[in-house]
C-alpha atoms as a PDB file:
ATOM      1  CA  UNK A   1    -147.175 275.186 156.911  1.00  0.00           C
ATOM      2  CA  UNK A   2    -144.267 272.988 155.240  1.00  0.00           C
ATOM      3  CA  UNK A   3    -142.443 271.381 158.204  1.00  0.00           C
ATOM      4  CA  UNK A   4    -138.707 270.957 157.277  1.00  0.00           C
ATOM      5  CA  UNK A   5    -136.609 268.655 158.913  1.00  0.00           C
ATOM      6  CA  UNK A   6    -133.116 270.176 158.838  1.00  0.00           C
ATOM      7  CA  UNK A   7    -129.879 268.383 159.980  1.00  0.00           C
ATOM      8  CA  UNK A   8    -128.813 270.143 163.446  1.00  0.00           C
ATOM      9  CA  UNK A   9    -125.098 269.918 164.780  1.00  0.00           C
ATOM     10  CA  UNK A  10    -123.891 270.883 168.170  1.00  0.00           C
ATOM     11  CA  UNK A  11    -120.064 270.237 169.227  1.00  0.00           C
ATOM     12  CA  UNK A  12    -120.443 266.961 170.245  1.00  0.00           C
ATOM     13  CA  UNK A  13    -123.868 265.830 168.830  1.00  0.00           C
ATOM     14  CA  UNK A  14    -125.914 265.237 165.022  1.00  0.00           C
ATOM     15  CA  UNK A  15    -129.541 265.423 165.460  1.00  0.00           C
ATOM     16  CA  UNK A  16    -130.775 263.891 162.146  1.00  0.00           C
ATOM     17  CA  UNK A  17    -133.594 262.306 160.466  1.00  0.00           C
ATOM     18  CA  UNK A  18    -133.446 258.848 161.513  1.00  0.00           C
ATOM     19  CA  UNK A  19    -133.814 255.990 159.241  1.00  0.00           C
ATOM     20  CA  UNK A  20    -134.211 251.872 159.307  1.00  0.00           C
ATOM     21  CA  UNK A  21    -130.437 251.482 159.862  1.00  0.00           C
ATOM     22  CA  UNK A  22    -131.228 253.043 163.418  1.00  0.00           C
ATOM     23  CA  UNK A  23    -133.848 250.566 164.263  1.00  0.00           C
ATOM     24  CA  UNK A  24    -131.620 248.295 166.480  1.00  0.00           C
ATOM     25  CA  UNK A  25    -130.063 251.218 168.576  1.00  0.00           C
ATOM     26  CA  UNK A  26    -133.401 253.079 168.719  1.00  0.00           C
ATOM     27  CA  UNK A  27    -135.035 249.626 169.981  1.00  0.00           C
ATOM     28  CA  UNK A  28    -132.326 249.771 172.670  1.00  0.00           C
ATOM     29  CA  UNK A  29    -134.483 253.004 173.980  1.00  0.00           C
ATOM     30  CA  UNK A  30    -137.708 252.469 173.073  1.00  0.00           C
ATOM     31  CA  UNK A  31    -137.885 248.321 174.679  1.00  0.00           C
ATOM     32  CA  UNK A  32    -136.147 249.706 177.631  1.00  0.00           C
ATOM     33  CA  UNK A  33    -138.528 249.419 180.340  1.00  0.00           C
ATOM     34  CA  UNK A  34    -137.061 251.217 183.016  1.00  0.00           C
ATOM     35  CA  UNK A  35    -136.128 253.919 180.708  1.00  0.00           C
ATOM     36  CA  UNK A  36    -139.331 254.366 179.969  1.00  0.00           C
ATOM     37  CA  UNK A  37    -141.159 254.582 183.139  1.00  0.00           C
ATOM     38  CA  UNK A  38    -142.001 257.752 183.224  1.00  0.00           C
ATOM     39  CA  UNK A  39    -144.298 258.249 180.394  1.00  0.00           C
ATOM     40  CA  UNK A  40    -147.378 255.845 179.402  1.00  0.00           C
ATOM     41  CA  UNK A  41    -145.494 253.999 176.011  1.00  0.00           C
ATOM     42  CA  UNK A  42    -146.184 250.707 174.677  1.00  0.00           C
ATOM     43  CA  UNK A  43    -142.434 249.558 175.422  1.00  0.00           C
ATOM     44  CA  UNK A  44    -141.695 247.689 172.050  1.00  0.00           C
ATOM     45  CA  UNK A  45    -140.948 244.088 171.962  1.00  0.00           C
ATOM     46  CA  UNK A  46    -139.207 243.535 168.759  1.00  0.00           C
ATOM     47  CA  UNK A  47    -136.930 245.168 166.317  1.00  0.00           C
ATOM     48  CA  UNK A  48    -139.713 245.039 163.727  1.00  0.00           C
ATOM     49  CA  UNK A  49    -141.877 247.217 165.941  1.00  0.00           C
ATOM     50  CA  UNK A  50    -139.308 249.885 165.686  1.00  0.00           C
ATOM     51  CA  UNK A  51    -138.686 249.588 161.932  1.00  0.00           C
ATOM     52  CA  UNK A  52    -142.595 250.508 161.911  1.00  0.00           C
ATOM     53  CA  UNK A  53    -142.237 253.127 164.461  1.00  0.00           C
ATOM     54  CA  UNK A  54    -139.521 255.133 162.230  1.00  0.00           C
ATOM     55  CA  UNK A  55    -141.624 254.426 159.109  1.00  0.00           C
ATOM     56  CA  UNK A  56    -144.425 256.249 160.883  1.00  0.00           C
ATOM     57  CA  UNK A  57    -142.046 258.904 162.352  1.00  0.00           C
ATOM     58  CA  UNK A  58    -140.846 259.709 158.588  1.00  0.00           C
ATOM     59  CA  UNK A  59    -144.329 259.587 157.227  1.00  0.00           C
ATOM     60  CA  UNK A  60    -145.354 262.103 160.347  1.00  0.00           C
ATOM     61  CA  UNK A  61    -142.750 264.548 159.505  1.00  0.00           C
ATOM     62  CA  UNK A  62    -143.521 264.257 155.463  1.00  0.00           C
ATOM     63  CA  UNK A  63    -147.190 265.191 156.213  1.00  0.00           C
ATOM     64  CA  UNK A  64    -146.208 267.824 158.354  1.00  0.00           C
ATOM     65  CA  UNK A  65    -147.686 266.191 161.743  1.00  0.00           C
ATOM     66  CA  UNK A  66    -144.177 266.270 163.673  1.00  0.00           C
ATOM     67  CA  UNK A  67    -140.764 266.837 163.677  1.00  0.00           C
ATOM     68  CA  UNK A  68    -138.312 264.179 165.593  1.00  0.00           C
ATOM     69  CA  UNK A  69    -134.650 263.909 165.413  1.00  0.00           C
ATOM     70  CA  UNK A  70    -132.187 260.924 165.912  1.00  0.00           C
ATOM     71  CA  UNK A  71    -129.938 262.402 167.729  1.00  0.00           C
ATOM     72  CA  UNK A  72    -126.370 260.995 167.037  1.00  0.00           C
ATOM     73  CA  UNK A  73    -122.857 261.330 169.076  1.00  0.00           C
ATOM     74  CA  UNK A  74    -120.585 262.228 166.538  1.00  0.00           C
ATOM     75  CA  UNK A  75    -117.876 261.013 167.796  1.00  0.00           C
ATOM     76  CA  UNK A  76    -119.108 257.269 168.449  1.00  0.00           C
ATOM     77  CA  UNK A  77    -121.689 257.906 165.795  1.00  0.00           C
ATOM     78  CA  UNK A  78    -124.005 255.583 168.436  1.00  0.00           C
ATOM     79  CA  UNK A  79    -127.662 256.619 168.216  1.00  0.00           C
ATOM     80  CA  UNK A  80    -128.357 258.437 171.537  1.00  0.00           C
ATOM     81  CA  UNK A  81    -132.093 259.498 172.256  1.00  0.00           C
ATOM     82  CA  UNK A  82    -134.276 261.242 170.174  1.00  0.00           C
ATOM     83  CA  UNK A  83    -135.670 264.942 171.022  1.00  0.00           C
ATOM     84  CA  UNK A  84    -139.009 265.881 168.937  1.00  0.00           C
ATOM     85  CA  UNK A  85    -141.231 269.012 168.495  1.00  0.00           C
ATOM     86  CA  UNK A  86    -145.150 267.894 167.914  1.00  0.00           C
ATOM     87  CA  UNK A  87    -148.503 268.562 169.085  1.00  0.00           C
ATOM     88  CA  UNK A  88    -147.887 272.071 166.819  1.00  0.00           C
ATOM     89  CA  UNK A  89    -151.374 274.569 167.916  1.00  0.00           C
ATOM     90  CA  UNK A  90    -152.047 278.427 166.459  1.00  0.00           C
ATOM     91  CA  UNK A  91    -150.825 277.773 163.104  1.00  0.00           C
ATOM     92  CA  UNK A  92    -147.242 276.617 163.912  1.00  0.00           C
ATOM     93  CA  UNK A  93    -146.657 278.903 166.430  1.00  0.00           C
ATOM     94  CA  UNK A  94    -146.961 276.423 169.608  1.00  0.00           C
ATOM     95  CA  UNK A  95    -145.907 272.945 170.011  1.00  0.00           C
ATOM     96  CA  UNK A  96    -144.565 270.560 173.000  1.00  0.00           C
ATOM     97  CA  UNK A  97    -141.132 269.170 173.191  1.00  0.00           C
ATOM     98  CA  UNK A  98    -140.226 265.463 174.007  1.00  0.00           C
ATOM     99  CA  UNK A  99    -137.202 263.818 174.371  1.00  0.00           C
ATOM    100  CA  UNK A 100    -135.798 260.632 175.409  1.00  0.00           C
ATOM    101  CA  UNK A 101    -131.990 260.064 176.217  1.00  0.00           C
ATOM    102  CA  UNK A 102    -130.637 256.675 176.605  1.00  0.00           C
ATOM    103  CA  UNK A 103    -129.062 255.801 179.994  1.00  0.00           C
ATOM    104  CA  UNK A 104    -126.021 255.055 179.411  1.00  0.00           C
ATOM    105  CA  UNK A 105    -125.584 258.783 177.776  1.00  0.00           C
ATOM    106  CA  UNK A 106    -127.361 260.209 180.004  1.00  0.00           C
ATOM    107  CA  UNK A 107    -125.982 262.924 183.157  1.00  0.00           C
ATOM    108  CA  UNK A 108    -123.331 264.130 180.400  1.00  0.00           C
ATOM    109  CA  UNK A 109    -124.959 267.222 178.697  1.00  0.00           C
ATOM    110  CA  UNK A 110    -126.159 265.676 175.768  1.00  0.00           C
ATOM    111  CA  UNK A 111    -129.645 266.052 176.479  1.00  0.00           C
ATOM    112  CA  UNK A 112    -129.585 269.746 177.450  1.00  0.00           C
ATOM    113  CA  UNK A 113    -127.168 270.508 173.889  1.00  0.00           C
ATOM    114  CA  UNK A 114    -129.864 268.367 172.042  1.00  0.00           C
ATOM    115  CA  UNK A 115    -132.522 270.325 173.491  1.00  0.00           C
ATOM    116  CA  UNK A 116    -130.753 273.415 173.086  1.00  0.00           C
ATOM    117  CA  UNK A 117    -130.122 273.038 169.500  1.00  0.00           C
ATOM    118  CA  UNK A 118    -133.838 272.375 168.717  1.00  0.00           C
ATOM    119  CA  UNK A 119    -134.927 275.080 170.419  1.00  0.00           C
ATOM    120  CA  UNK A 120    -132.699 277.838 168.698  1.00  0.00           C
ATOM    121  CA  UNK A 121    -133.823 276.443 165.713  1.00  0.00           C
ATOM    122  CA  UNK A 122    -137.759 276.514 166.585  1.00  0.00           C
ATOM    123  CA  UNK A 123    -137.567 280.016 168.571  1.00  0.00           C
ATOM    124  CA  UNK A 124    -135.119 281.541 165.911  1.00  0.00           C
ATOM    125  CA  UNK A 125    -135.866 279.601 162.430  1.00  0.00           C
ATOM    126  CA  UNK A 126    -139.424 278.719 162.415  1.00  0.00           C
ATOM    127  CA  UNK A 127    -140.710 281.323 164.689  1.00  0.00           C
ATOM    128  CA  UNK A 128    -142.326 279.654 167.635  1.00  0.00           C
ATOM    129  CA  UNK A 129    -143.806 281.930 170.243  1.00  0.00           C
ATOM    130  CA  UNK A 130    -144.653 279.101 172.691  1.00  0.00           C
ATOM    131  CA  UNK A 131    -143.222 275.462 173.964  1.00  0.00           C
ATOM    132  CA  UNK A 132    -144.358 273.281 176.117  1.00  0.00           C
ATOM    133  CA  UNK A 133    -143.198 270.408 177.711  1.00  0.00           C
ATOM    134  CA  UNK A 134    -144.102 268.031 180.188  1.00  0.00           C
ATOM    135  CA  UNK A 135    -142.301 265.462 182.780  1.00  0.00           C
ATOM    136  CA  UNK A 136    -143.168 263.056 185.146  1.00  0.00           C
ATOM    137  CA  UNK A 137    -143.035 264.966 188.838  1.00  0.00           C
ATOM    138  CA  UNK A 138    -140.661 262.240 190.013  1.00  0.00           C
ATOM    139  CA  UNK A 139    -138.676 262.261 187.293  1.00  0.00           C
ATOM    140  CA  UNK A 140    -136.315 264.790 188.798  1.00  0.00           C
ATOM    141  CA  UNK A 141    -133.668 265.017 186.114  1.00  0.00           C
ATOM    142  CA  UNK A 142    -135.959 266.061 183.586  1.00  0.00           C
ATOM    143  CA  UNK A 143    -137.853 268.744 185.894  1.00  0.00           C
ATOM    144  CA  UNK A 144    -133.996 269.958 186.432  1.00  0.00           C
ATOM    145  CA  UNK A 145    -133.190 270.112 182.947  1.00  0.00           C
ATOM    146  CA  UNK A 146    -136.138 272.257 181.520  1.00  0.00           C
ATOM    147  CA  UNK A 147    -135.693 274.515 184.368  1.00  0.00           C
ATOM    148  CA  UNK A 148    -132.230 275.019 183.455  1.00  0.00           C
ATOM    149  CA  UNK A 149    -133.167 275.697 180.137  1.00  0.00           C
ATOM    150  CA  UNK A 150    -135.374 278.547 180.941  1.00  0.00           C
ATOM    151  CA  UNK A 151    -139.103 276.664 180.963  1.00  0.00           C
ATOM    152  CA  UNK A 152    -141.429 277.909 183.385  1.00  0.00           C
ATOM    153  CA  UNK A 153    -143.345 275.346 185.642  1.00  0.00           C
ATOM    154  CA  UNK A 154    -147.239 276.049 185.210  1.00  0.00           C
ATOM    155  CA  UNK A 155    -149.168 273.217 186.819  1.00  0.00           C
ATOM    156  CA  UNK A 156    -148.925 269.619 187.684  1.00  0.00           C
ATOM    157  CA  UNK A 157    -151.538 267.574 186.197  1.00  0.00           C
ATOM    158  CA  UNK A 158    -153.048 264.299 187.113  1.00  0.00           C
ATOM    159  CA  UNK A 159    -152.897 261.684 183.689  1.00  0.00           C
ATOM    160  CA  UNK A 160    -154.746 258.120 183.591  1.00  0.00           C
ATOM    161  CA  UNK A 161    -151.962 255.823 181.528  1.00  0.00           C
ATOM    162  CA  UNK A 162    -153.569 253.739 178.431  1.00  0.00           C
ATOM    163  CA  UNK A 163    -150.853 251.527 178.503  1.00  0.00           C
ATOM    164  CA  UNK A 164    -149.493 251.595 181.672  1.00  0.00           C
ATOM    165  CA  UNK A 165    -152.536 251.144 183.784  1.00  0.00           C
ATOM    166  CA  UNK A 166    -151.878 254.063 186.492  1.00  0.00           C
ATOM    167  CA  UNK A 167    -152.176 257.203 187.233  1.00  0.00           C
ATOM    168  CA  UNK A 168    -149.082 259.399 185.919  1.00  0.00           C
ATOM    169  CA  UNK A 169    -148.655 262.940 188.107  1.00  0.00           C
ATOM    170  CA  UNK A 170    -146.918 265.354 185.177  1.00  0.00           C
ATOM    171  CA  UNK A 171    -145.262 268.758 185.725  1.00  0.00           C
ATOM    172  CA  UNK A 172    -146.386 270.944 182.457  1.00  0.00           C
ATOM    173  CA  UNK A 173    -143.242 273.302 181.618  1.00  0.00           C
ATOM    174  CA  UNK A 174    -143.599 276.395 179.346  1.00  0.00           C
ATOM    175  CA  UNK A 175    -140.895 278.483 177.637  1.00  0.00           C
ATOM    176  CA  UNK A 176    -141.769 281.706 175.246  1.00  0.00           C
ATOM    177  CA  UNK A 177    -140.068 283.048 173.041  1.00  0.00           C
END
């Protein structure tokens, strides 16, 4: 299958393609430590790193590996978080969701109309039957938010970190279609 890559918009929010103009926003998420705590990421150092990291993202999403949004207020037209649909299983029909919102836009809906908008657009457009998703078990906003979005919790699953030497507890969250 031909991944496509459309450009989503909500009321308040553009989830787009991102691209090396976004590097120094997206570094803002991806070196931030403490945003990051609850999954096992090398946290980058430098700009540069993330320049790489979107080239990859692009090249992911060409080859039909991925799909992963930039997702953009519109109004500020700041760079936000990112929400992405990969690990796809039984020929397109099953993936897991991620998504990463940085703090300072966080507790303000964003997330949950990101996540809403892919979603519609996997369920309704390419016809996923399945998605997963999983959270750290402390992380209680994010167990909150795929609840409220209809996923189901199936299991909580002990993780050994590669970079993050510990031992991450995650919640596995499943929503069909």
């Amino acid at each position: 299958m031909n991944l496509n890559l459309p450009v989503l918009k909500t009321n308040r929010l553009l989830l787009r393609r991102l691209n090396e103009s976004d590097a120094l926003q997206l570094f803002q998420i991806r070196g931030n430590e403490f945003l990051n705590r609850h999954i096992d990421v090398q946290i980058e150092k430098t700009v540069e790193q993330t320049v790489k990291y979107i080239e990859k993202i692009n090249t992911g999403i060409s080859d039909s590996k991925w799909l992963l949004w930039g997702v953009e207020e519109m109004k500020t037209h700041q760079l936000i978080g990112t929400v992405s649909l990969w690990q796809f299983e039984d020929n397109f029909t099953v993936c897991e969701l991620g998504y990463v919102t940085h703090p300072d836009f966080q507790g303000l809906g964003y997330t949950k109309e990101a996540l809403q908008a892919v979603l519609t657009y996997g369920f309704n457009q390419m016809k996923l039957l399945q998605v997963s998703a999983y959270t750290e078990k402390g992380n209680s906003e994010s167990n909150f938010l795929l609840l409220s979005l209809g996923f189901e919790y199936v299991k909580t699953m002990e993780e050994e970190g590669f970079y993050k030497k510990r031992t991450f507890h995650m919640n596995m969250y499943k929503k069909n279609h």
